[in-house]
PDB file of N, CA and C in Angstrom:
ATOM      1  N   UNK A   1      -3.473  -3.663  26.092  1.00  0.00           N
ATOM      2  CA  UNK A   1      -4.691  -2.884  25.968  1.00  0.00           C
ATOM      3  C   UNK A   1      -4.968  -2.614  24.498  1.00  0.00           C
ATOM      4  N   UNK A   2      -6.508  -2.343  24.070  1.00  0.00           N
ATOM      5  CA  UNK A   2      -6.576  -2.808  22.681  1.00  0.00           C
ATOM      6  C   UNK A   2      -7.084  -1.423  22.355  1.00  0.00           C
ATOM      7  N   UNK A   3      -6.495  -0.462  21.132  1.00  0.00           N
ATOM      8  CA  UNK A   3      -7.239   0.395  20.659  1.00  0.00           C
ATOM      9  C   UNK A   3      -8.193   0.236  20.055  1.00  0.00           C
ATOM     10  N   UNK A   4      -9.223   0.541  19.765  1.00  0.00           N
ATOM     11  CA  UNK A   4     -10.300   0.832  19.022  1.00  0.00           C
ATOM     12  C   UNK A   4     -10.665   2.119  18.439  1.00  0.00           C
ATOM     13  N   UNK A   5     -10.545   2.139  16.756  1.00  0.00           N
ATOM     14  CA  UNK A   5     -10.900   3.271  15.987  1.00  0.00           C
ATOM     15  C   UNK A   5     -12.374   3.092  15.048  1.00  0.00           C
ATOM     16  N   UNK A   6     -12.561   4.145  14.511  1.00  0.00           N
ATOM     17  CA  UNK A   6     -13.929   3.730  13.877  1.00  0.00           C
ATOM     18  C   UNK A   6     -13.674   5.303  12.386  1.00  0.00           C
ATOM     19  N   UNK A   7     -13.891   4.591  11.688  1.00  0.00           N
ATOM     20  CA  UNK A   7     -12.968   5.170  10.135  1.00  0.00           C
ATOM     21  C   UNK A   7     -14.685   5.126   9.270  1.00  0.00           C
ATOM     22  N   UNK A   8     -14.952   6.076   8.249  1.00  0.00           N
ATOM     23  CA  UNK A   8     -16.080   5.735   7.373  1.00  0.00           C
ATOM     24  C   UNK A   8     -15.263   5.782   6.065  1.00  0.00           C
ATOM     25  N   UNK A   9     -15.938   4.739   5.259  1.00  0.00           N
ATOM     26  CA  UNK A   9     -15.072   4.222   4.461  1.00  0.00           C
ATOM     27  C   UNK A   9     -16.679   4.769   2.881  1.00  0.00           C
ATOM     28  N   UNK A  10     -16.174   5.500   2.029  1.00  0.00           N
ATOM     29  CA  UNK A  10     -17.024   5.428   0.885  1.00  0.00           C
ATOM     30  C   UNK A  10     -17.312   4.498  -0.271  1.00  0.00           C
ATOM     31  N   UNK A  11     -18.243   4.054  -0.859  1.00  0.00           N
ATOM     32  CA  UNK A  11     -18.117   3.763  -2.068  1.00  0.00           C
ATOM     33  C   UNK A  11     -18.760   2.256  -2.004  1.00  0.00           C
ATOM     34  N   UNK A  12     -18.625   1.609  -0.971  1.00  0.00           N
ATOM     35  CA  UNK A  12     -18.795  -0.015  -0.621  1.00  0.00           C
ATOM     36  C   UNK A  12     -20.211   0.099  -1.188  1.00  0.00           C
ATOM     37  N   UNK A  13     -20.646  -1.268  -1.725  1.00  0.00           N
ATOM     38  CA  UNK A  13     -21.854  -1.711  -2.357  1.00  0.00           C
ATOM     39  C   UNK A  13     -22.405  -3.051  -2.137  1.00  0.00           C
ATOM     40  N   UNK A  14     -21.372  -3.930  -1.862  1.00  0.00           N
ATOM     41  CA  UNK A  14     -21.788  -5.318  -1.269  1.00  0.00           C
ATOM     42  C   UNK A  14     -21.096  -5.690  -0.628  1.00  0.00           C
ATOM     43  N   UNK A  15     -21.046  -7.218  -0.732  1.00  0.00           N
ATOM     44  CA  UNK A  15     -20.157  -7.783   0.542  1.00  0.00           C
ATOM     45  C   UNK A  15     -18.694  -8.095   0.030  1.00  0.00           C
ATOM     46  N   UNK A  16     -18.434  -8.033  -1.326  1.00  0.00           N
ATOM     47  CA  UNK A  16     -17.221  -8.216  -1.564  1.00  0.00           C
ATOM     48  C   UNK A  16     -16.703  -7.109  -1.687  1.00  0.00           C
ATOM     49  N   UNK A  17     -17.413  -6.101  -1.566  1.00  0.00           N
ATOM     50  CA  UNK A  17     -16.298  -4.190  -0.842  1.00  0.00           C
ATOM     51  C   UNK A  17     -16.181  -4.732   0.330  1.00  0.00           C
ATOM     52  N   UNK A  18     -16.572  -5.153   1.351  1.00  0.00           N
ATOM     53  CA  UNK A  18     -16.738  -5.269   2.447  1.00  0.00           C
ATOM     54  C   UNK A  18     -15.511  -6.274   2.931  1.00  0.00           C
ATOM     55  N   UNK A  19     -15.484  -7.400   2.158  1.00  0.00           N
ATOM     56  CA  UNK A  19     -14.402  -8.218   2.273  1.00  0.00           C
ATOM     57  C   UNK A  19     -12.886  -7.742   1.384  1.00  0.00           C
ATOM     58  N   UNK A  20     -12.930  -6.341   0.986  1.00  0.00           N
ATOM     59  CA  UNK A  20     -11.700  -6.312  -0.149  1.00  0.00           C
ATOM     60  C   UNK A  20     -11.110  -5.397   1.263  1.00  0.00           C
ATOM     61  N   UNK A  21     -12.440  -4.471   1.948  1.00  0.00           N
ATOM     62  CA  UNK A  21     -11.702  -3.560   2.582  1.00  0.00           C
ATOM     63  C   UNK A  21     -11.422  -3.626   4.302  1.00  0.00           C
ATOM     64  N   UNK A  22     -12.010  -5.175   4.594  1.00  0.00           N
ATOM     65  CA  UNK A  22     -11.567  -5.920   5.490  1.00  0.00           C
ATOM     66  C   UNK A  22      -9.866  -6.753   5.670  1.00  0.00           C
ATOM     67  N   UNK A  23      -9.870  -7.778   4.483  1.00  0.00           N
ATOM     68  CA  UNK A  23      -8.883  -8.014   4.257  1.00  0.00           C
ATOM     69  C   UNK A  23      -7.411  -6.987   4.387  1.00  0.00           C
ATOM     70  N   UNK A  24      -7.854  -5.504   3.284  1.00  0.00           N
ATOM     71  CA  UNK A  24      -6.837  -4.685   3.546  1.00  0.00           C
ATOM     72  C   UNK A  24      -6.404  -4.271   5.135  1.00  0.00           C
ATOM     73  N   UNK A  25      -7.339  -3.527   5.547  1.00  0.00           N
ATOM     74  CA  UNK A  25      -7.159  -3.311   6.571  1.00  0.00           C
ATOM     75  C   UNK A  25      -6.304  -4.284   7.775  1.00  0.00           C
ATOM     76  N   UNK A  26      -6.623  -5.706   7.840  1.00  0.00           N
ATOM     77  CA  UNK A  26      -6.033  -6.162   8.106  1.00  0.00           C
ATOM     78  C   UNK A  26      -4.538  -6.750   8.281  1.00  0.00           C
ATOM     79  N   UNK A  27      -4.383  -6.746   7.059  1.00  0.00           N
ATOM     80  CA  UNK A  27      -2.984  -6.425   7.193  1.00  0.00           C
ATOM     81  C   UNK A  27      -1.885  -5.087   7.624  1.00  0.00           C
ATOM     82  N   UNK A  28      -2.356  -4.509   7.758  1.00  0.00           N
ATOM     83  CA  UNK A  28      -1.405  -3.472   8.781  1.00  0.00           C
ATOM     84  C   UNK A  28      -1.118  -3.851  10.230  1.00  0.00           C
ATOM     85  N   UNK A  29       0.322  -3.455  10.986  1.00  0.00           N
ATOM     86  CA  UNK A  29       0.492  -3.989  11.407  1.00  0.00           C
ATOM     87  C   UNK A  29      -0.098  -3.822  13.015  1.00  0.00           C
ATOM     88  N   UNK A  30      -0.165  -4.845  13.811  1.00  0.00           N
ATOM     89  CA  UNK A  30      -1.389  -4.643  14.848  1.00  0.00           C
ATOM     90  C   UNK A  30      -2.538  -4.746  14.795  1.00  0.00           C
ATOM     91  N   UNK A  31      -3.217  -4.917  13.824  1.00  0.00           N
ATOM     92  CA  UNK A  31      -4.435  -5.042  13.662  1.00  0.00           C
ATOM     93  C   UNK A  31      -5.540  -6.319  14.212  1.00  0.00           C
ATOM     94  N   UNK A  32      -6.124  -5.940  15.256  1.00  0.00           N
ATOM     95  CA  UNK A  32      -6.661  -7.399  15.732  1.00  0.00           C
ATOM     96  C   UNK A  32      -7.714  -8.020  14.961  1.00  0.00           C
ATOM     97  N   UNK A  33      -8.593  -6.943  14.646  1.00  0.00           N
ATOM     98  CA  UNK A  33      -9.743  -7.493  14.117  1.00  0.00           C
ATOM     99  C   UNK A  33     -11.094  -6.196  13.639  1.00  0.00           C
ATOM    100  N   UNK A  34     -11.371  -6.194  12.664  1.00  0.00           N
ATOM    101  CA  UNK A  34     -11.779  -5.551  11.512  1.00  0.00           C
ATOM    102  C   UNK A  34     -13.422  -6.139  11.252  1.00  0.00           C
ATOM    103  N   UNK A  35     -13.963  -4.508  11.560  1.00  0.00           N
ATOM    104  CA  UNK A  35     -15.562  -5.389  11.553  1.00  0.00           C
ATOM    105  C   UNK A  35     -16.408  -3.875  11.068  1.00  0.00           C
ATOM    106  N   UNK A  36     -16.975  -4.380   9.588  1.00  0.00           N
ATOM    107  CA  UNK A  36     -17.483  -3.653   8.503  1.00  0.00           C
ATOM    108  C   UNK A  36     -19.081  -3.181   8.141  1.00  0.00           C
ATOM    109  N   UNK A  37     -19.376  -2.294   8.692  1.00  0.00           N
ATOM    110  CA  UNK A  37     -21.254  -2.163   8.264  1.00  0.00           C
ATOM    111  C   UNK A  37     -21.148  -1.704   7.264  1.00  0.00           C
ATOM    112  N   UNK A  38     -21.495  -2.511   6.060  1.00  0.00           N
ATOM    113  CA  UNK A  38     -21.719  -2.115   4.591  1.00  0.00           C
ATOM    114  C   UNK A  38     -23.016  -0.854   4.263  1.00  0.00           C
ATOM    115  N   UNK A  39     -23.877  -1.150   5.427  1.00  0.00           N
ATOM    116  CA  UNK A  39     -25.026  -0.060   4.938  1.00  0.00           C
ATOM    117  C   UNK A  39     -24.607   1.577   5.810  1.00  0.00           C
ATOM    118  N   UNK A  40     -24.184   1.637   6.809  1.00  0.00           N
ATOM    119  CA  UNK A  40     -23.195   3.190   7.062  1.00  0.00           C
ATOM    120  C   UNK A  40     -21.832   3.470   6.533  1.00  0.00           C
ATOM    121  N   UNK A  41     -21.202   2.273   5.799  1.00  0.00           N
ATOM    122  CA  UNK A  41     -19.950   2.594   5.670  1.00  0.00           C
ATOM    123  C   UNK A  41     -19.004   2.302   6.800  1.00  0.00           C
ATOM    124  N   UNK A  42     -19.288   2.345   7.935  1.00  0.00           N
ATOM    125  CA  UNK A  42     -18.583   2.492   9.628  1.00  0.00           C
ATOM    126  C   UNK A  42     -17.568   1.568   9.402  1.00  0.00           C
ATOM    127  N   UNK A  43     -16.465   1.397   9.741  1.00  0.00           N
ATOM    128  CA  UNK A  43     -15.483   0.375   9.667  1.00  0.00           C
ATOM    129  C   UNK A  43     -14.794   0.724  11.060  1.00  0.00           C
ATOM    130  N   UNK A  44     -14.817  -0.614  11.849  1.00  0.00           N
ATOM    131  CA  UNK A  44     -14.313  -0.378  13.177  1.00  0.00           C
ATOM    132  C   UNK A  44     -13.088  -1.097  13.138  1.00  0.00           C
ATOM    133  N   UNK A  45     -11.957  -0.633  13.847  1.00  0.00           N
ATOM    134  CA  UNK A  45     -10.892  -1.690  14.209  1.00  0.00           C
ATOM    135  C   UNK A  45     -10.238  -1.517  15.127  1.00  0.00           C
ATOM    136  N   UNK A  46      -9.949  -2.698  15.897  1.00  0.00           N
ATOM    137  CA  UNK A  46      -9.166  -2.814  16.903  1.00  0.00           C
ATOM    138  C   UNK A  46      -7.812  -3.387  16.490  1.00  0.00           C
ATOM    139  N   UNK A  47      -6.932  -2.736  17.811  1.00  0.00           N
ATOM    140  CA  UNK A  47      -5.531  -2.851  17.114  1.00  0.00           C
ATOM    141  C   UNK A  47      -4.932  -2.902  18.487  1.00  0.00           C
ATOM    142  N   UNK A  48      -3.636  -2.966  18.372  1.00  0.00           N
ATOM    143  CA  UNK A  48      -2.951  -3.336  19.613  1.00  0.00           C
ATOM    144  C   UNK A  48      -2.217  -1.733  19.574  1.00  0.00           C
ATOM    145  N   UNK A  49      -2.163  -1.050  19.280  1.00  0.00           N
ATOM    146  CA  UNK A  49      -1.712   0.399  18.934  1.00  0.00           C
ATOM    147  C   UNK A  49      -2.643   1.261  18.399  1.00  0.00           C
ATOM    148  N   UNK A  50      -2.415   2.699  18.513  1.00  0.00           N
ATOM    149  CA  UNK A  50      -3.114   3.525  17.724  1.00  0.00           C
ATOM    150  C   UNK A  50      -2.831   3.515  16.393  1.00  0.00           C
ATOM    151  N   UNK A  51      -3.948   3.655  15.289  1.00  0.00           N
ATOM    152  CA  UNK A  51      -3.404   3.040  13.755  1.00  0.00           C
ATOM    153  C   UNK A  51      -3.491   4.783  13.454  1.00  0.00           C
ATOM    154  N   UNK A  52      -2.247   4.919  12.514  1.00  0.00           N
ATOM    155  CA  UNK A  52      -2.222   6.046  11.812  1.00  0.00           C
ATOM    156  C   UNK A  52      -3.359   6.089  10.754  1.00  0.00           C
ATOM    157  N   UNK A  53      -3.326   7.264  10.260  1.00  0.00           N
ATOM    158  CA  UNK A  53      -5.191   7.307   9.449  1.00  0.00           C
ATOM    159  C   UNK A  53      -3.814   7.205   8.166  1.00  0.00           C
ATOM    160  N   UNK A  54      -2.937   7.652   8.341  1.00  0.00           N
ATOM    161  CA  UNK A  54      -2.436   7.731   6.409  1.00  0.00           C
ATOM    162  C   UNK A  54      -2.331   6.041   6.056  1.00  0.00           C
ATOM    163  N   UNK A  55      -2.183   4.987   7.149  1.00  0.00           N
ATOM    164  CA  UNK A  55      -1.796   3.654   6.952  1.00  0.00           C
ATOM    165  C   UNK A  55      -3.233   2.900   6.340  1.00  0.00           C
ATOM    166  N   UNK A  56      -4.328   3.514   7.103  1.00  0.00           N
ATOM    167  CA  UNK A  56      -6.044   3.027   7.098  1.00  0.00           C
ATOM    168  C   UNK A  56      -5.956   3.546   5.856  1.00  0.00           C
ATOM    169  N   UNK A  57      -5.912   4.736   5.140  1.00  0.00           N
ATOM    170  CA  UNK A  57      -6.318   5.443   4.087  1.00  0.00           C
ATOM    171  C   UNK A  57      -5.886   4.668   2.861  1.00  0.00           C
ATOM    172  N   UNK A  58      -4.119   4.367   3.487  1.00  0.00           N
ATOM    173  CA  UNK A  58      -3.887   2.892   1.648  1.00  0.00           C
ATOM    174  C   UNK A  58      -4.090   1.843   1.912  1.00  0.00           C
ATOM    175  N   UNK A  59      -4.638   1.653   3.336  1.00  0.00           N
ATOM    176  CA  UNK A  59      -5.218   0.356   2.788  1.00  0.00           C
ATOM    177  C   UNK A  59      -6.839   0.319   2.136  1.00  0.00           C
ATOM    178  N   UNK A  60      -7.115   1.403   2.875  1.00  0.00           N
ATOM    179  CA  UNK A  60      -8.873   1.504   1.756  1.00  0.00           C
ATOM    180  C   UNK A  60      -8.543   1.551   0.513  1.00  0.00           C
ATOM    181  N   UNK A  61      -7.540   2.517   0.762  1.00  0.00           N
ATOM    182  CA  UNK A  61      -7.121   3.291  -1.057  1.00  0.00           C
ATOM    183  C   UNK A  61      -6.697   1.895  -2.114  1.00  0.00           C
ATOM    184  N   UNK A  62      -5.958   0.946  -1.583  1.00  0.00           N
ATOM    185  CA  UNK A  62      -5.389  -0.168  -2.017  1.00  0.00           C
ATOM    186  C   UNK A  62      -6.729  -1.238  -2.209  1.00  0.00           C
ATOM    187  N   UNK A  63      -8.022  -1.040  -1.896  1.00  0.00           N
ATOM    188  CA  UNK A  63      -8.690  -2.082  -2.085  1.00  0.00           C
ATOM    189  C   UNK A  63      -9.652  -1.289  -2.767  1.00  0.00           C
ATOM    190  N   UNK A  64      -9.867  -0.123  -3.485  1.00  0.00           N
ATOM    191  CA  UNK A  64     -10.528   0.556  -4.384  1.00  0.00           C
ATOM    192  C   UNK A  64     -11.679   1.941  -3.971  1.00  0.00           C
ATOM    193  N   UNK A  65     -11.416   1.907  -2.442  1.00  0.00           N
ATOM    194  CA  UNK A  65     -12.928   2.815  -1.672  1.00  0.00           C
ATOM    195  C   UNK A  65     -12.442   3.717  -1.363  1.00  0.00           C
ATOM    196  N   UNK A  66     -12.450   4.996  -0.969  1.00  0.00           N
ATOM    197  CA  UNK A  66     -12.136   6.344  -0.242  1.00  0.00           C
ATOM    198  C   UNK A  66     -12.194   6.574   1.011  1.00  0.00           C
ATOM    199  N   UNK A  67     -11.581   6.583   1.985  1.00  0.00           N
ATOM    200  CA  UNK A  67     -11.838   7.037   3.734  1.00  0.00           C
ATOM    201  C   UNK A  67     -12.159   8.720   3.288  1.00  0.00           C
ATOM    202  N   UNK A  68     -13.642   8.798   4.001  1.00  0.00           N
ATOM    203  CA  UNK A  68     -13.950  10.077   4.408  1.00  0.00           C
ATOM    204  C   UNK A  68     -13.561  10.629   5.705  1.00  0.00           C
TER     205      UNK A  68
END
């Protein structure tokens, strides 16, 4: 069964925020698949587990944007 979270992510401006803070995200572990609206910020992800927010937070934090 697949969790689904939905995180707002600050700061993104184009599509390569979009792809820095896709990529991150992705790599944590479980992560199925990572899907980014650059114009709300909204960052959705599904995961095979519930994702801790401190794990989401370095990976935003690690690709340069802020989780609000």
């Amino acid at each position: 069964m697949s969790n689904v979270s939905t995180w707002t992510v600050a700061g993104m401006t184009c599509g390569h925020c979009v792809a820095s803070v896709s990529e991150e995200i992705a790599e944590i572990d479980g992560v199925e698949a990572v899907d980014v609206v650059l114009e709300t910020g909204a960052v959705t992800v599904t995961s095979t587990t519930p994702l801790d927010r401190a794990a989401v937070e370095a990976a935003v934090d690690e690709a340069g944007y802020a989780l609000t």
